[in-house]
C-alpha atoms as a PDB file:
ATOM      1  CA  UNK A   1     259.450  75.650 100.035  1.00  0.00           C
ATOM      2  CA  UNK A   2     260.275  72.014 100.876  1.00  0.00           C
ATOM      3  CA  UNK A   3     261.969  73.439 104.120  1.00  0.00           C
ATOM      4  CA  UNK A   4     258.271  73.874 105.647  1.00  0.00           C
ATOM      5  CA  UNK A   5     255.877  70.855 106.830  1.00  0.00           C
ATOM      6  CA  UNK A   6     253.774  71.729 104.055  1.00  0.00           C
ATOM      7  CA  UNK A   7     256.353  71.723 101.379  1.00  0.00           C
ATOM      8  CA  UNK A   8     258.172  67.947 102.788  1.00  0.00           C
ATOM      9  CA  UNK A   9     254.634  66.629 102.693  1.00  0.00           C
ATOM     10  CA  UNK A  10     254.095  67.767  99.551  1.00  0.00           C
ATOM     11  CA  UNK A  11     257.029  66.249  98.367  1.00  0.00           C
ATOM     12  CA  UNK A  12     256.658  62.843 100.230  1.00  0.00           C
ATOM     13  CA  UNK A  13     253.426  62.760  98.872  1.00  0.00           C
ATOM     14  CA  UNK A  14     254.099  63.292  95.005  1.00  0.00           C
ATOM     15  CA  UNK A  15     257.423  60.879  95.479  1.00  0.00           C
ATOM     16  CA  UNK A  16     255.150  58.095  97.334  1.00  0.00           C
ATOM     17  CA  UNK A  17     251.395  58.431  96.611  1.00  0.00           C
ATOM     18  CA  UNK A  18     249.530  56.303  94.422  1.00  0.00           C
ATOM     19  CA  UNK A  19     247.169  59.624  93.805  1.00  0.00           C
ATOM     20  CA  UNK A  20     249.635  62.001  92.911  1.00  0.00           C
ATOM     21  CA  UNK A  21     249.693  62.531  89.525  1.00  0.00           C
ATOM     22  CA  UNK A  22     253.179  63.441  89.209  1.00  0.00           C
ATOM     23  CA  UNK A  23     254.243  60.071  90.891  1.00  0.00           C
ATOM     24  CA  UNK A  24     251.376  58.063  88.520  1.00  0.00           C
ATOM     25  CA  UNK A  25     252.541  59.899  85.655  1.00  0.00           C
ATOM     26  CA  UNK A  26     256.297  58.882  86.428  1.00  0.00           C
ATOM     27  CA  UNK A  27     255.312  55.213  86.923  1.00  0.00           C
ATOM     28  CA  UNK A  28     253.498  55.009  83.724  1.00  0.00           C
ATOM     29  CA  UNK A  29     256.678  56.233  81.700  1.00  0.00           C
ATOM     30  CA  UNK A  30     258.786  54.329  83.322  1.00  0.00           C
ATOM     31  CA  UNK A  31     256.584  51.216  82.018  1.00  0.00           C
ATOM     32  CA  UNK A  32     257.103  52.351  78.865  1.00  0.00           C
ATOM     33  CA  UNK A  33     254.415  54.166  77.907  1.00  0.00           C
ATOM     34  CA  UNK A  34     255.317  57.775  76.357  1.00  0.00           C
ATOM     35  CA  UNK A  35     254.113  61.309  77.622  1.00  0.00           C
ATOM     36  CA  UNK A  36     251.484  61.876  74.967  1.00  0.00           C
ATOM     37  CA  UNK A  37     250.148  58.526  75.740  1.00  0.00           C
ATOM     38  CA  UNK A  38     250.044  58.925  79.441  1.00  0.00           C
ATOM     39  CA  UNK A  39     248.384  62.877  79.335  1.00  0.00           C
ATOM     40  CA  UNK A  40     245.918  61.701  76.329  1.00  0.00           C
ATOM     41  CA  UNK A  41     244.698  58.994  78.903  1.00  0.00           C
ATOM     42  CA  UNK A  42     243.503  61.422  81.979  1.00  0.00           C
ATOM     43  CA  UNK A  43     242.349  64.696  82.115  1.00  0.00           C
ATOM     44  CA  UNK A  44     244.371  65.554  84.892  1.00  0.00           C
ATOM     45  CA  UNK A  45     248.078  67.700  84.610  1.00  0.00           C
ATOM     46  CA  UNK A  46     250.874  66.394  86.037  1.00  0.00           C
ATOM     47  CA  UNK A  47     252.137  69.573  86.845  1.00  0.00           C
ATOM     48  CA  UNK A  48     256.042  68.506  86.568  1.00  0.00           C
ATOM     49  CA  UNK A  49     255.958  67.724  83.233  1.00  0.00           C
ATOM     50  CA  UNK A  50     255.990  71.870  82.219  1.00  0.00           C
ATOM     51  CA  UNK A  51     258.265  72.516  85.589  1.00  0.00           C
ATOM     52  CA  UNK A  52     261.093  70.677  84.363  1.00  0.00           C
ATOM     53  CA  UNK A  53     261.280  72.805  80.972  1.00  0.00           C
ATOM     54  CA  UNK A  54     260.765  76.171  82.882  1.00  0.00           C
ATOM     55  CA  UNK A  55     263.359  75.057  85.530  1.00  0.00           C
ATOM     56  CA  UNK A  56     266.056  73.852  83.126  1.00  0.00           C
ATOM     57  CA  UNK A  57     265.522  77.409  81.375  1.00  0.00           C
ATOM     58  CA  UNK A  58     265.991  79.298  84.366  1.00  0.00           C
ATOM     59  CA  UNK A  59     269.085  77.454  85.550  1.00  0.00           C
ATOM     60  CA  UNK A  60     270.637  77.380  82.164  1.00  0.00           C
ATOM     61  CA  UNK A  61     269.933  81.420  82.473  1.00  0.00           C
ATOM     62  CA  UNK A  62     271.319  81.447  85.885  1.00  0.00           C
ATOM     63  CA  UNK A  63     274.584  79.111  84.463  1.00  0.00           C
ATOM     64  CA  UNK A  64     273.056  76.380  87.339  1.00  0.00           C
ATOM     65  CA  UNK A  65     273.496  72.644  86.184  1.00  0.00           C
ATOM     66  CA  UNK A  66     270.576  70.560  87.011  1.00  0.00           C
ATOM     67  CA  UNK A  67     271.182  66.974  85.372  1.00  0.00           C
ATOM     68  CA  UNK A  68     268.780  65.720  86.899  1.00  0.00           C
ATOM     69  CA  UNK A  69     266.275  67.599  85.208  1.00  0.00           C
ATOM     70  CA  UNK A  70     268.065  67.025  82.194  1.00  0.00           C
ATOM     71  CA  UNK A  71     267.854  63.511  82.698  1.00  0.00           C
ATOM     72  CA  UNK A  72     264.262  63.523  83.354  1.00  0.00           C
ATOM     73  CA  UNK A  73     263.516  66.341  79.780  1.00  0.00           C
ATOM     74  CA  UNK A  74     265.408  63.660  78.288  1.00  0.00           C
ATOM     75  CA  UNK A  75     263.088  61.181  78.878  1.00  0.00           C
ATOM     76  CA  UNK A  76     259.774  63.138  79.109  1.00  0.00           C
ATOM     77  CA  UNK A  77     260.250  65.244  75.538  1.00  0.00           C
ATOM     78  CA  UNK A  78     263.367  62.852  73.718  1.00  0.00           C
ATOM     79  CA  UNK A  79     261.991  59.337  74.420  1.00  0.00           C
ATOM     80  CA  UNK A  80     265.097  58.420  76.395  1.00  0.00           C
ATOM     81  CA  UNK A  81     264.892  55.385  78.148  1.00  0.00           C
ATOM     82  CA  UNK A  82     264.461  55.349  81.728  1.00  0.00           C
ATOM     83  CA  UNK A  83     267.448  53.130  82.630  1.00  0.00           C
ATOM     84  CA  UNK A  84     269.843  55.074  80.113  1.00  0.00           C
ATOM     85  CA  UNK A  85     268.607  58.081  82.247  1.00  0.00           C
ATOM     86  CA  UNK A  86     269.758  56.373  85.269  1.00  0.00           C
ATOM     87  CA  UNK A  87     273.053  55.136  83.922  1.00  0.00           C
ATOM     88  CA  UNK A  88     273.768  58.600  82.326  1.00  0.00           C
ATOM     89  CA  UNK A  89     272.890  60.267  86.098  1.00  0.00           C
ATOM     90  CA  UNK A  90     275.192  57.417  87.931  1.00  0.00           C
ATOM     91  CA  UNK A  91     277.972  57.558  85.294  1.00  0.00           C
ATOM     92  CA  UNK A  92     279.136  61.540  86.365  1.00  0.00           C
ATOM     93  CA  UNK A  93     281.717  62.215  87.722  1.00  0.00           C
ATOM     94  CA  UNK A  94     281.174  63.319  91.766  1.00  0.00           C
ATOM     95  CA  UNK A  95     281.663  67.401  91.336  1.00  0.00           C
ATOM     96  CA  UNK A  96     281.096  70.135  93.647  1.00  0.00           C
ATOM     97  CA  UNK A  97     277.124  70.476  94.233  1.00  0.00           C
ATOM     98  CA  UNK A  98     277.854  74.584  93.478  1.00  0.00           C
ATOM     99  CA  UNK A  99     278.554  73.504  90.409  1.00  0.00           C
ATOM    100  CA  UNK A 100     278.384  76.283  87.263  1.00  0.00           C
ATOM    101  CA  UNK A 101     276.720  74.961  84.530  1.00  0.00           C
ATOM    102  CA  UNK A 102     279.205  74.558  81.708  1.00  0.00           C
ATOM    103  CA  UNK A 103     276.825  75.387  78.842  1.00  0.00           C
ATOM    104  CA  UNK A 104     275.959  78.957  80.224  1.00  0.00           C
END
């Protein structure tokens, strides 16, 4: 979990590292470049890029909102623009963080 040392390093690491592939995947999107453009140029997986679907199923299964992952589908598999993602994530309301998803 991200509670351990391992899990916070793992985390600082993918957030910060210029060899993390989640973190050079996110930086080339955010460029402008689109997903299949980004994975058809390395043969590495960022890893994230299937997490977010299986996570957004299992919350929306669970009734568990998770806009950020939402927000980052959105722009991953919809071609929403980064900053629209942003503005859509700093335009909510502030809720509860416990939440229920509405949609479940």
């Amino acid at each position: 979990t991200s509670a351990g040392l391992a899990g916070l390093g793992d985390l600082v690491l993918t957030c910060t590292g210029s060899q993390s592939r989640n973190h050079a995947l996110g930086r080339a999107i955010a460029r402008g470049h689109s997903l299949r453009a980004v994975e058809a140029g390395t043969p590495m997986v960022a890893e994230g890029v299937r997490t977010v679907s299986s996570a957004l199923r299992m919350a929306r299964e669970a009734g568990i909102a998770m806009p950020i992952c939402e927000e980052v589908a959105a722009v991953l598999f919809d071609g929403k623009p980064v900053p629209d993602a942003l503005a859509s994530l700093l335009a909510r309301e502030p809720r509860p963080e416990e939440e229920r998803a509405r949609h479940a």
